[in-house]
PDB file of N, CA and C in Angstrom:
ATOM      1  N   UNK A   1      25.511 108.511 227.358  1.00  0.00           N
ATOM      2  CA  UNK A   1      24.125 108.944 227.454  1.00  0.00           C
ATOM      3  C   UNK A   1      24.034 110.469 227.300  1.00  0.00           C
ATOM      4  N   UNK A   2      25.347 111.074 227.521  1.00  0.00           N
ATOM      5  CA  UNK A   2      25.363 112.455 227.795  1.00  0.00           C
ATOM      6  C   UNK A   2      24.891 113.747 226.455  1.00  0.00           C
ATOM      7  N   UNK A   3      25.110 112.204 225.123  1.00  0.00           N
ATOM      8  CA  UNK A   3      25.694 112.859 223.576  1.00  0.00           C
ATOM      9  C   UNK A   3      23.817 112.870 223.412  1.00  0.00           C
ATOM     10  N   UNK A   4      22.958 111.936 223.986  1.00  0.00           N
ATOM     11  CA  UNK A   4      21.798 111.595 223.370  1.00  0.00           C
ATOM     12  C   UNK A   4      20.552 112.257 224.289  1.00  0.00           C
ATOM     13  N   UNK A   5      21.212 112.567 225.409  1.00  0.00           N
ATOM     14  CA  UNK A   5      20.227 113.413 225.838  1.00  0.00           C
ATOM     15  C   UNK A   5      20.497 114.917 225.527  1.00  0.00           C
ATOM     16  N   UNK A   6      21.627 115.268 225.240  1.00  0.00           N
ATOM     17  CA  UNK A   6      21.755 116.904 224.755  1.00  0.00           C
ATOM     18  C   UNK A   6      20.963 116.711 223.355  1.00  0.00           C
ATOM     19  N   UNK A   7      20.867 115.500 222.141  1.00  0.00           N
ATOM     20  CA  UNK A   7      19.954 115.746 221.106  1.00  0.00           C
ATOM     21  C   UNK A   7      18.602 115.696 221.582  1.00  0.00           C
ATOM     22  N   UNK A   8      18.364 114.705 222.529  1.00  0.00           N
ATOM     23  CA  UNK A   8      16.861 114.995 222.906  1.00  0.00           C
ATOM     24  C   UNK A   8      16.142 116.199 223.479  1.00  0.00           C
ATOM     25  N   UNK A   9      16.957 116.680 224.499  1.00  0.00           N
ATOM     26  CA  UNK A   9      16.526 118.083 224.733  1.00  0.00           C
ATOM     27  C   UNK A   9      16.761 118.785 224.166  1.00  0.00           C
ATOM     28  N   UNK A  10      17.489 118.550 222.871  1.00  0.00           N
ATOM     29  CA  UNK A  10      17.829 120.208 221.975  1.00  0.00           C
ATOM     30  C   UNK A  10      19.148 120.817 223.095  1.00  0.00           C
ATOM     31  N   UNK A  11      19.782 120.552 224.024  1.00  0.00           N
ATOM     32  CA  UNK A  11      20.686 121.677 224.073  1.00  0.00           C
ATOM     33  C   UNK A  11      21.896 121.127 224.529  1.00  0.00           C
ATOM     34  N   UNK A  12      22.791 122.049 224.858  1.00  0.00           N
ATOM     35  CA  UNK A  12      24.643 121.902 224.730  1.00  0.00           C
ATOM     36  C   UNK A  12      25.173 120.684 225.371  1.00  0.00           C
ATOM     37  N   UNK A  13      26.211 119.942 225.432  1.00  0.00           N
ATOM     38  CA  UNK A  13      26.703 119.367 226.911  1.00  0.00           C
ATOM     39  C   UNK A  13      26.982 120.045 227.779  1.00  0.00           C
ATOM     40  N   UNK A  14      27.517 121.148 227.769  1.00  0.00           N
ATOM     41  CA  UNK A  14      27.517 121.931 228.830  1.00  0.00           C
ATOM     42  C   UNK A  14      25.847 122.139 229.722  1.00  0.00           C
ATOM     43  N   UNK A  15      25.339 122.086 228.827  1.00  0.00           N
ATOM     44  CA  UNK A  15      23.598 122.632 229.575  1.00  0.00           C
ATOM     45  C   UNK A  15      23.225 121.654 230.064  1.00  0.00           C
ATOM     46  N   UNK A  16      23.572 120.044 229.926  1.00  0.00           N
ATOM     47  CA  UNK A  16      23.088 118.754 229.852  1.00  0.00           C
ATOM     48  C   UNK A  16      23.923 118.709 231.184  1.00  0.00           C
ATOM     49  N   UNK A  17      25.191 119.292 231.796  1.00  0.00           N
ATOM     50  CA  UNK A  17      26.003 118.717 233.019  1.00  0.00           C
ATOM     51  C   UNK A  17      24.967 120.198 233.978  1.00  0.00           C
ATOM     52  N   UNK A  18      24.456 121.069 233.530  1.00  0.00           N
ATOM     53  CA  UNK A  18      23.406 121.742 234.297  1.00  0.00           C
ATOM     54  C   UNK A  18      22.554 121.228 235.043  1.00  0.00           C
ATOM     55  N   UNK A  19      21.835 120.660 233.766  1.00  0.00           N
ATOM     56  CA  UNK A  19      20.350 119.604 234.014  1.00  0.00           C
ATOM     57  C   UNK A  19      20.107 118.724 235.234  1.00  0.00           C
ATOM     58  N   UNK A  20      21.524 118.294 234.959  1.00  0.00           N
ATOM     59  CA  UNK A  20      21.607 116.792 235.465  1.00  0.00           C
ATOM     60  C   UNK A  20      21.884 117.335 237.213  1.00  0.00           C
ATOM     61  N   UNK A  21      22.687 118.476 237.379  1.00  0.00           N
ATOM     62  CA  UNK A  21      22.863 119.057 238.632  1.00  0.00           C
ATOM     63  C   UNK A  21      21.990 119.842 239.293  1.00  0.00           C
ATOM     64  N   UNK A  22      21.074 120.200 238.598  1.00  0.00           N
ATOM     65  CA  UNK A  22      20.036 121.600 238.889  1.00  0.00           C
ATOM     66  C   UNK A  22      18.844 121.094 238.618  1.00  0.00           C
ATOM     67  N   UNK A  23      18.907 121.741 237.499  1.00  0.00           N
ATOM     68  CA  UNK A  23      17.709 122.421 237.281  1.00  0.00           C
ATOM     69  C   UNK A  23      15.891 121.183 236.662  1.00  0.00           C
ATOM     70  N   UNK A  24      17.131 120.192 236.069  1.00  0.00           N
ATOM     71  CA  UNK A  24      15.650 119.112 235.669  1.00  0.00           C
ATOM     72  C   UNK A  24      16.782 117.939 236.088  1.00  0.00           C
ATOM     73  N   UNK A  25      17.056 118.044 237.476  1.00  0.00           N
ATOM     74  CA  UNK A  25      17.413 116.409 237.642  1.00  0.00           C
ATOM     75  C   UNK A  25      16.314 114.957 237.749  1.00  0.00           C
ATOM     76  N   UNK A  26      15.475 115.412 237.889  1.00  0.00           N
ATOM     77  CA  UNK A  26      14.312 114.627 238.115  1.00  0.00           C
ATOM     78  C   UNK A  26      14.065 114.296 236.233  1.00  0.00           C
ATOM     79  N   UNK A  27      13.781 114.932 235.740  1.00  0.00           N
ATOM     80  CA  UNK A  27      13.547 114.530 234.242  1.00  0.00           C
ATOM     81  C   UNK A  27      14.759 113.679 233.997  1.00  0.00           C
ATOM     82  N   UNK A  28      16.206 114.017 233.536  1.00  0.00           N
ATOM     83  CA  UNK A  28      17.027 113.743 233.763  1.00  0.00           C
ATOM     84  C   UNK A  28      17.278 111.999 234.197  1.00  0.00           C
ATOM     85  N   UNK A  29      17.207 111.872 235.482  1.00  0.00           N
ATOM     86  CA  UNK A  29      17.264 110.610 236.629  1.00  0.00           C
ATOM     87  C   UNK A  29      15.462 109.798 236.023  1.00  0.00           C
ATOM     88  N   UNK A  30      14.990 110.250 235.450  1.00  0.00           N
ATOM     89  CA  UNK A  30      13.681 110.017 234.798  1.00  0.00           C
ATOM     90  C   UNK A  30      13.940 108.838 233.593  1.00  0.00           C
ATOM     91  N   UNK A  31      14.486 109.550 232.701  1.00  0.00           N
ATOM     92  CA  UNK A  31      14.953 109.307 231.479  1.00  0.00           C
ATOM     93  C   UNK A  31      16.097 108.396 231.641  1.00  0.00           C
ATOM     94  N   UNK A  32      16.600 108.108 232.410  1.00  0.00           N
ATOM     95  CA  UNK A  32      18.249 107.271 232.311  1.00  0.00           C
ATOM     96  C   UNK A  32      17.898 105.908 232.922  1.00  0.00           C
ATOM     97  N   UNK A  33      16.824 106.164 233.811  1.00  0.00           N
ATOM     98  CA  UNK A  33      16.369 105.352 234.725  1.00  0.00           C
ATOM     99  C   UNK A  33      15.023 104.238 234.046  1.00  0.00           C
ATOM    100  N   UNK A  34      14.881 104.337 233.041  1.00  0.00           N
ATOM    101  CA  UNK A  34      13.569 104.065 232.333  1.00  0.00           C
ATOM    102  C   UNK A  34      13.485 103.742 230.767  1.00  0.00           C
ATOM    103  N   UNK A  35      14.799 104.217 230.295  1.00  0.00           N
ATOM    104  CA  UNK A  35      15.013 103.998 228.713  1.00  0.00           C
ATOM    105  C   UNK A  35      16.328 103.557 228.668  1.00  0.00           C
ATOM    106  N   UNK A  36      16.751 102.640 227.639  1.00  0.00           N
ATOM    107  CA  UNK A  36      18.120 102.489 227.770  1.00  0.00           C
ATOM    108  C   UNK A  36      18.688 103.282 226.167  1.00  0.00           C
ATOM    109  N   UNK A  37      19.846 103.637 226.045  1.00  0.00           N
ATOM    110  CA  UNK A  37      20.520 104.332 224.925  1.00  0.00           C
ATOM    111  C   UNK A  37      19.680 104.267 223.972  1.00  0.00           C
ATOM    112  N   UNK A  38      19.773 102.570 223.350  1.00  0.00           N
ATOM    113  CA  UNK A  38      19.151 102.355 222.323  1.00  0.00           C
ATOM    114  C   UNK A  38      17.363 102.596 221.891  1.00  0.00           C
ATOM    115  N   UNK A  39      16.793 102.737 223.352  1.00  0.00           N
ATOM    116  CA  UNK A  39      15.620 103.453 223.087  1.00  0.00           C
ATOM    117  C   UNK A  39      15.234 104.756 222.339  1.00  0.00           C
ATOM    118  N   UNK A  40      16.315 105.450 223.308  1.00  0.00           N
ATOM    119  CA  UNK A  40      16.648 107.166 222.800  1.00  0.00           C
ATOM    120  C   UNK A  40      16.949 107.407 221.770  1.00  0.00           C
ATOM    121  N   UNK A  41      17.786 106.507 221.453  1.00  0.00           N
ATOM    122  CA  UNK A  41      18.879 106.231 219.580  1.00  0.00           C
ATOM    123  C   UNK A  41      16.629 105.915 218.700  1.00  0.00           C
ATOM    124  N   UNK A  42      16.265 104.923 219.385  1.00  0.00           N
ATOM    125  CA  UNK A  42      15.282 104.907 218.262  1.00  0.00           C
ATOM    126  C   UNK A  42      14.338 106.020 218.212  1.00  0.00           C
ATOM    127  N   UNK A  43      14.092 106.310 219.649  1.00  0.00           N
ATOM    128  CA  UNK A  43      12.968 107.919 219.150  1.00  0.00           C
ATOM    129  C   UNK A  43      13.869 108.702 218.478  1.00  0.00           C
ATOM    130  N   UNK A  44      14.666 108.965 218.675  1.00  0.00           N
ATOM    131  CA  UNK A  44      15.236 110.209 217.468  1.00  0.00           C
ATOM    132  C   UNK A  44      15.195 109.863 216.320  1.00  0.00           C
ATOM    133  N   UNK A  45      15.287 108.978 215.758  1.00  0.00           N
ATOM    134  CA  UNK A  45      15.896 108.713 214.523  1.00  0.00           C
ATOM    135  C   UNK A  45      14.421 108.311 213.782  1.00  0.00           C
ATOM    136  N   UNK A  46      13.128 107.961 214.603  1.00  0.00           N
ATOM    137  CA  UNK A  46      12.056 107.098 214.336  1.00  0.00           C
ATOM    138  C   UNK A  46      10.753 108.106 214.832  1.00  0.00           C
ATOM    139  N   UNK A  47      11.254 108.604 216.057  1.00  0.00           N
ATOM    140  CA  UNK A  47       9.734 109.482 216.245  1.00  0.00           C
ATOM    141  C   UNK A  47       8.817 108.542 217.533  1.00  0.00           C
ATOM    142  N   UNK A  48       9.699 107.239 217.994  1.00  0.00           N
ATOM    143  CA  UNK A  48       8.620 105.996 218.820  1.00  0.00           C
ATOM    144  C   UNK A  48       9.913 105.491 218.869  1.00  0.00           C
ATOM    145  N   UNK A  49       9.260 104.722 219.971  1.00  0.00           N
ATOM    146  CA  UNK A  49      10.200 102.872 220.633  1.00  0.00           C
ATOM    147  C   UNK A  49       9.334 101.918 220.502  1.00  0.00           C
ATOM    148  N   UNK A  50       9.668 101.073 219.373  1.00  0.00           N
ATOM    149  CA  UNK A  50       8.896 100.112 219.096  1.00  0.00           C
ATOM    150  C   UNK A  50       8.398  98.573 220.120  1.00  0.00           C
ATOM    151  N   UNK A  51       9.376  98.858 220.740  1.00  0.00           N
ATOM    152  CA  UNK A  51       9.020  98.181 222.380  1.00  0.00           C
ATOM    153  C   UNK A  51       7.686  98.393 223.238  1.00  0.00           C
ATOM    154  N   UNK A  52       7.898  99.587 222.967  1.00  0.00           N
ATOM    155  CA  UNK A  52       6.680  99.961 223.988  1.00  0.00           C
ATOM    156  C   UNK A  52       5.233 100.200 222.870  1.00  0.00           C
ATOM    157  N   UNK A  53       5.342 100.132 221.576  1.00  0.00           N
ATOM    158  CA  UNK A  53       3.886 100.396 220.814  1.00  0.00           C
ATOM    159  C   UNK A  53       3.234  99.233 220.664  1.00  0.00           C
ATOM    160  N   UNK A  54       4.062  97.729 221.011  1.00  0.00           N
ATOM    161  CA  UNK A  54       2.982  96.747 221.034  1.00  0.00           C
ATOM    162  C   UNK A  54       2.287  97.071 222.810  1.00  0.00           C
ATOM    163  N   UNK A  55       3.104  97.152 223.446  1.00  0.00           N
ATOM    164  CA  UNK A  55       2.306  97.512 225.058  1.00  0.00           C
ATOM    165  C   UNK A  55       1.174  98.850 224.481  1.00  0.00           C
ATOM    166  N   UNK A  56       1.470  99.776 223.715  1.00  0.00           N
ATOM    167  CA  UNK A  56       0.158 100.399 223.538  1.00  0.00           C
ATOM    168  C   UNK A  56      -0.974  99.986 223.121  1.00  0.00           C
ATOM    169  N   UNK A  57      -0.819  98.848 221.964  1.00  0.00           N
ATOM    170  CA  UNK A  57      -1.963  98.069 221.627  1.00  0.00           C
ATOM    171  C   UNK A  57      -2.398  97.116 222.368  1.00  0.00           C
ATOM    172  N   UNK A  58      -1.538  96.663 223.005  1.00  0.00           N
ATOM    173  CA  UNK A  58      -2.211  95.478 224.005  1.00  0.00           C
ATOM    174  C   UNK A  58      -3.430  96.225 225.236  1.00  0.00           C
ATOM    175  N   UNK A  59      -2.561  97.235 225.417  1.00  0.00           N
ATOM    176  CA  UNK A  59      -3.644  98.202 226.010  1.00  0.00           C
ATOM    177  C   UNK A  59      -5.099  98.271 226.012  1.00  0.00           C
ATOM    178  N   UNK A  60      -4.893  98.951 224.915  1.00  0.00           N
ATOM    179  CA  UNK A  60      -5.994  99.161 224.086  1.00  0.00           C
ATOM    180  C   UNK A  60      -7.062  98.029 223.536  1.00  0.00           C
ATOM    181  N   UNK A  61      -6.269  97.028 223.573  1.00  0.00           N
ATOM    182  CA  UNK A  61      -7.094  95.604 223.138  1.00  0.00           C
ATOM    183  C   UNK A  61      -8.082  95.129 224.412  1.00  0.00           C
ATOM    184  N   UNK A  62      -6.597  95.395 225.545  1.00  0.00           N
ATOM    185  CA  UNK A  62      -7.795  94.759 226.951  1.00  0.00           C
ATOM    186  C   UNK A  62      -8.979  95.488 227.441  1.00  0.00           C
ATOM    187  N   UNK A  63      -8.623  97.097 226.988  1.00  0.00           N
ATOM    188  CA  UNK A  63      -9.822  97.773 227.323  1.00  0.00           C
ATOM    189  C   UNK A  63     -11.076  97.149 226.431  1.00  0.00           C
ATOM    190  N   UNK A  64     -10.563  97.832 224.874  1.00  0.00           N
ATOM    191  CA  UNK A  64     -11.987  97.300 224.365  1.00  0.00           C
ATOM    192  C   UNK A  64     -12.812  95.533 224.590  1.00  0.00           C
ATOM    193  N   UNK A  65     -11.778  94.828 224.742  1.00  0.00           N
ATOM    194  CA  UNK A  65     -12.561  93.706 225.295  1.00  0.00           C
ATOM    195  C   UNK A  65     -13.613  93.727 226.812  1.00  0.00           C
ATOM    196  N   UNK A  66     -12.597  94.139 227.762  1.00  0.00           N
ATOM    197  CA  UNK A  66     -13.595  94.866 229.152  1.00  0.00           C
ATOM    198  C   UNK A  66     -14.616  95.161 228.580  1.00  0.00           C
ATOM    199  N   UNK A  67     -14.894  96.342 228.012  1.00  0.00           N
ATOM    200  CA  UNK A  67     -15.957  97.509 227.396  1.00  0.00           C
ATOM    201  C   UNK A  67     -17.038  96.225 226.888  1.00  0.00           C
ATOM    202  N   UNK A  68     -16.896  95.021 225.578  1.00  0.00           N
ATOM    203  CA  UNK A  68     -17.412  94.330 225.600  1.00  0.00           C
ATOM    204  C   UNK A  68     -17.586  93.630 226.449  1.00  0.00           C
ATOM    205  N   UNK A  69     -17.089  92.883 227.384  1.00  0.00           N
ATOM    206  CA  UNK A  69     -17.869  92.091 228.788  1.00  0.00           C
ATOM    207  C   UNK A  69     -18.473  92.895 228.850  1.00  0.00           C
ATOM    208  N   UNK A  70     -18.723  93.949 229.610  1.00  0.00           N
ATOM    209  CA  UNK A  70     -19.561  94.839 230.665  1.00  0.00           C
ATOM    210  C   UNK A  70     -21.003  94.919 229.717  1.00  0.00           C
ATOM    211  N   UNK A  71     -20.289  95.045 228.239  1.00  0.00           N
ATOM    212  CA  UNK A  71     -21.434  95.612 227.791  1.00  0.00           C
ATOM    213  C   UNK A  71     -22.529  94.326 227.975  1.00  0.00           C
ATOM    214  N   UNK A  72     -21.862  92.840 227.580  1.00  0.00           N
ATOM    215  CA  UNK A  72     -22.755  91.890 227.209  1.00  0.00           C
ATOM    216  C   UNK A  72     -23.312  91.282 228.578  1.00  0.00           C
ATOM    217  N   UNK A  73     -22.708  91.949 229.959  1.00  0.00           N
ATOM    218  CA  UNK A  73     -23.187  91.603 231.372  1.00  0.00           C
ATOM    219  C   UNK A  73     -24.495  92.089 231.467  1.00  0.00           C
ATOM    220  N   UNK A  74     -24.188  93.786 231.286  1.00  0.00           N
ATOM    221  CA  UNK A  74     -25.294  94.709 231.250  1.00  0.00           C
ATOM    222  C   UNK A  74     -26.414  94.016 230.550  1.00  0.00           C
ATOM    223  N   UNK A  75     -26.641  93.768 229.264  1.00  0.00           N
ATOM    224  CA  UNK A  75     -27.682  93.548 228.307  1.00  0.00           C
ATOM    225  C   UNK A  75     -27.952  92.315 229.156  1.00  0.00           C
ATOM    226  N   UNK A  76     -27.336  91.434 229.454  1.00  0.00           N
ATOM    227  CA  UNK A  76     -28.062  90.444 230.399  1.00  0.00           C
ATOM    228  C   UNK A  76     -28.420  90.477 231.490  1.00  0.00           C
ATOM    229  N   UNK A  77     -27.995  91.630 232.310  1.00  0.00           N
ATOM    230  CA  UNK A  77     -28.808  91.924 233.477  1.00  0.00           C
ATOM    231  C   UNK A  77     -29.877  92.638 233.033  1.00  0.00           C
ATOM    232  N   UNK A  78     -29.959  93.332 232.226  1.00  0.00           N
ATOM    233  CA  UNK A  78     -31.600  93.932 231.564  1.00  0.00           C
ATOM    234  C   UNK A  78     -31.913  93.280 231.247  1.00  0.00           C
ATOM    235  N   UNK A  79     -31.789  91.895 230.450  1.00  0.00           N
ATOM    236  CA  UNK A  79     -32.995  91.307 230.172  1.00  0.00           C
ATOM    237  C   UNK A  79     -33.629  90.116 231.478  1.00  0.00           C
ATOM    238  N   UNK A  80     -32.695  90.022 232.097  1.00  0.00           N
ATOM    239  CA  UNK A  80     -33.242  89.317 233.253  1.00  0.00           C
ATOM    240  C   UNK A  80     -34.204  90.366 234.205  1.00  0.00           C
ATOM    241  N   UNK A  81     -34.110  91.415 234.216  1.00  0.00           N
ATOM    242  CA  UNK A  81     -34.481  92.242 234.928  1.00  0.00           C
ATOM    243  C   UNK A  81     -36.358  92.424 234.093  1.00  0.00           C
ATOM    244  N   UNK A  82     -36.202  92.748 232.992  1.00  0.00           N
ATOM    245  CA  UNK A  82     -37.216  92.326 231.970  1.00  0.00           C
ATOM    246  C   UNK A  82     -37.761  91.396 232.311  1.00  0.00           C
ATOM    247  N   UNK A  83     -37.419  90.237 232.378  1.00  0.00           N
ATOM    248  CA  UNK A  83     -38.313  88.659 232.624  1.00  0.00           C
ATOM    249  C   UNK A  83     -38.768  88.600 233.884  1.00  0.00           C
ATOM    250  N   UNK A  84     -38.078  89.446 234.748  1.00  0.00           N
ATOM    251  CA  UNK A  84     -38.063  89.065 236.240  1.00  0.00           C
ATOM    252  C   UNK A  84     -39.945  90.070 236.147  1.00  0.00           C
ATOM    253  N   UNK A  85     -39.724  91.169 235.501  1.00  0.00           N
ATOM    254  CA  UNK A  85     -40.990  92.541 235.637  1.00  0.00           C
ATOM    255  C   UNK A  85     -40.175  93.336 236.192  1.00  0.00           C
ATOM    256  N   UNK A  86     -39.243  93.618 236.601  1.00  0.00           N
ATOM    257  CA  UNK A  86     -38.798  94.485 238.127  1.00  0.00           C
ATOM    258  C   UNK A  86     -38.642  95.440 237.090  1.00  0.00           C
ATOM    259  N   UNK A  87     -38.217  95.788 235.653  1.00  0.00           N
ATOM    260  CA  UNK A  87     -38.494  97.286 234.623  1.00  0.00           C
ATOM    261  C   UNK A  87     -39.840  96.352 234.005  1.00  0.00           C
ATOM    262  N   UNK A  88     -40.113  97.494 233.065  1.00  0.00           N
ATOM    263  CA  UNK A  88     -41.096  97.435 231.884  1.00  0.00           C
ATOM    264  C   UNK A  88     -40.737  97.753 230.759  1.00  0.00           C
ATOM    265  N   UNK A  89     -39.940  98.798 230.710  1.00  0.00           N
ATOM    266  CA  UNK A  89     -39.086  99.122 229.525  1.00  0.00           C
ATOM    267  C   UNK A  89     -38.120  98.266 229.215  1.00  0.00           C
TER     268      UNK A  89
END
């Protein structure tokens, strides 16, 4: 892990047995703890982990669906609200 996090941060092994003791152990214990090699191997080489970009769209899918419920709740609580008189507008 030692070879792929000195390319990810840009710096030495020597600076990487720093890191890991000092100064960004938390990033460090972050990263080891949360990605495995072959993750790291693909952002470098790719720019993304293709693992995790369908979880970005799925994301994104459940929101905009929410956004539609709410919206089509809303428009039906206004128009009940409409029929009821309780607006006018």
């Amino acid at each position: 892990m030692r070879e792929i996090m000195s390319r990810l941060c840009n710096i030495s092994d020597k600076s990487y047995y720093v890191w890991r003791k000092k100064s960004h152990i938390k990033l460090i214990m972050l990263i080891e703890k949360y990605f495995t090699k072959k993750d790291l191997e693909e952002f470098l080489s790719t720019g993304k982990i293709s693992k995790y970009e369908g979880i970005k769209q799925g994301t994104q899918d459940l929101i905009l669906s929410e956004v539609q419920n709410n919206s089509k709740m809303l428009s039906e609580l206004l128009e009940a609200l409409k029929t009821s008189g309780e607006i006018t507008k």
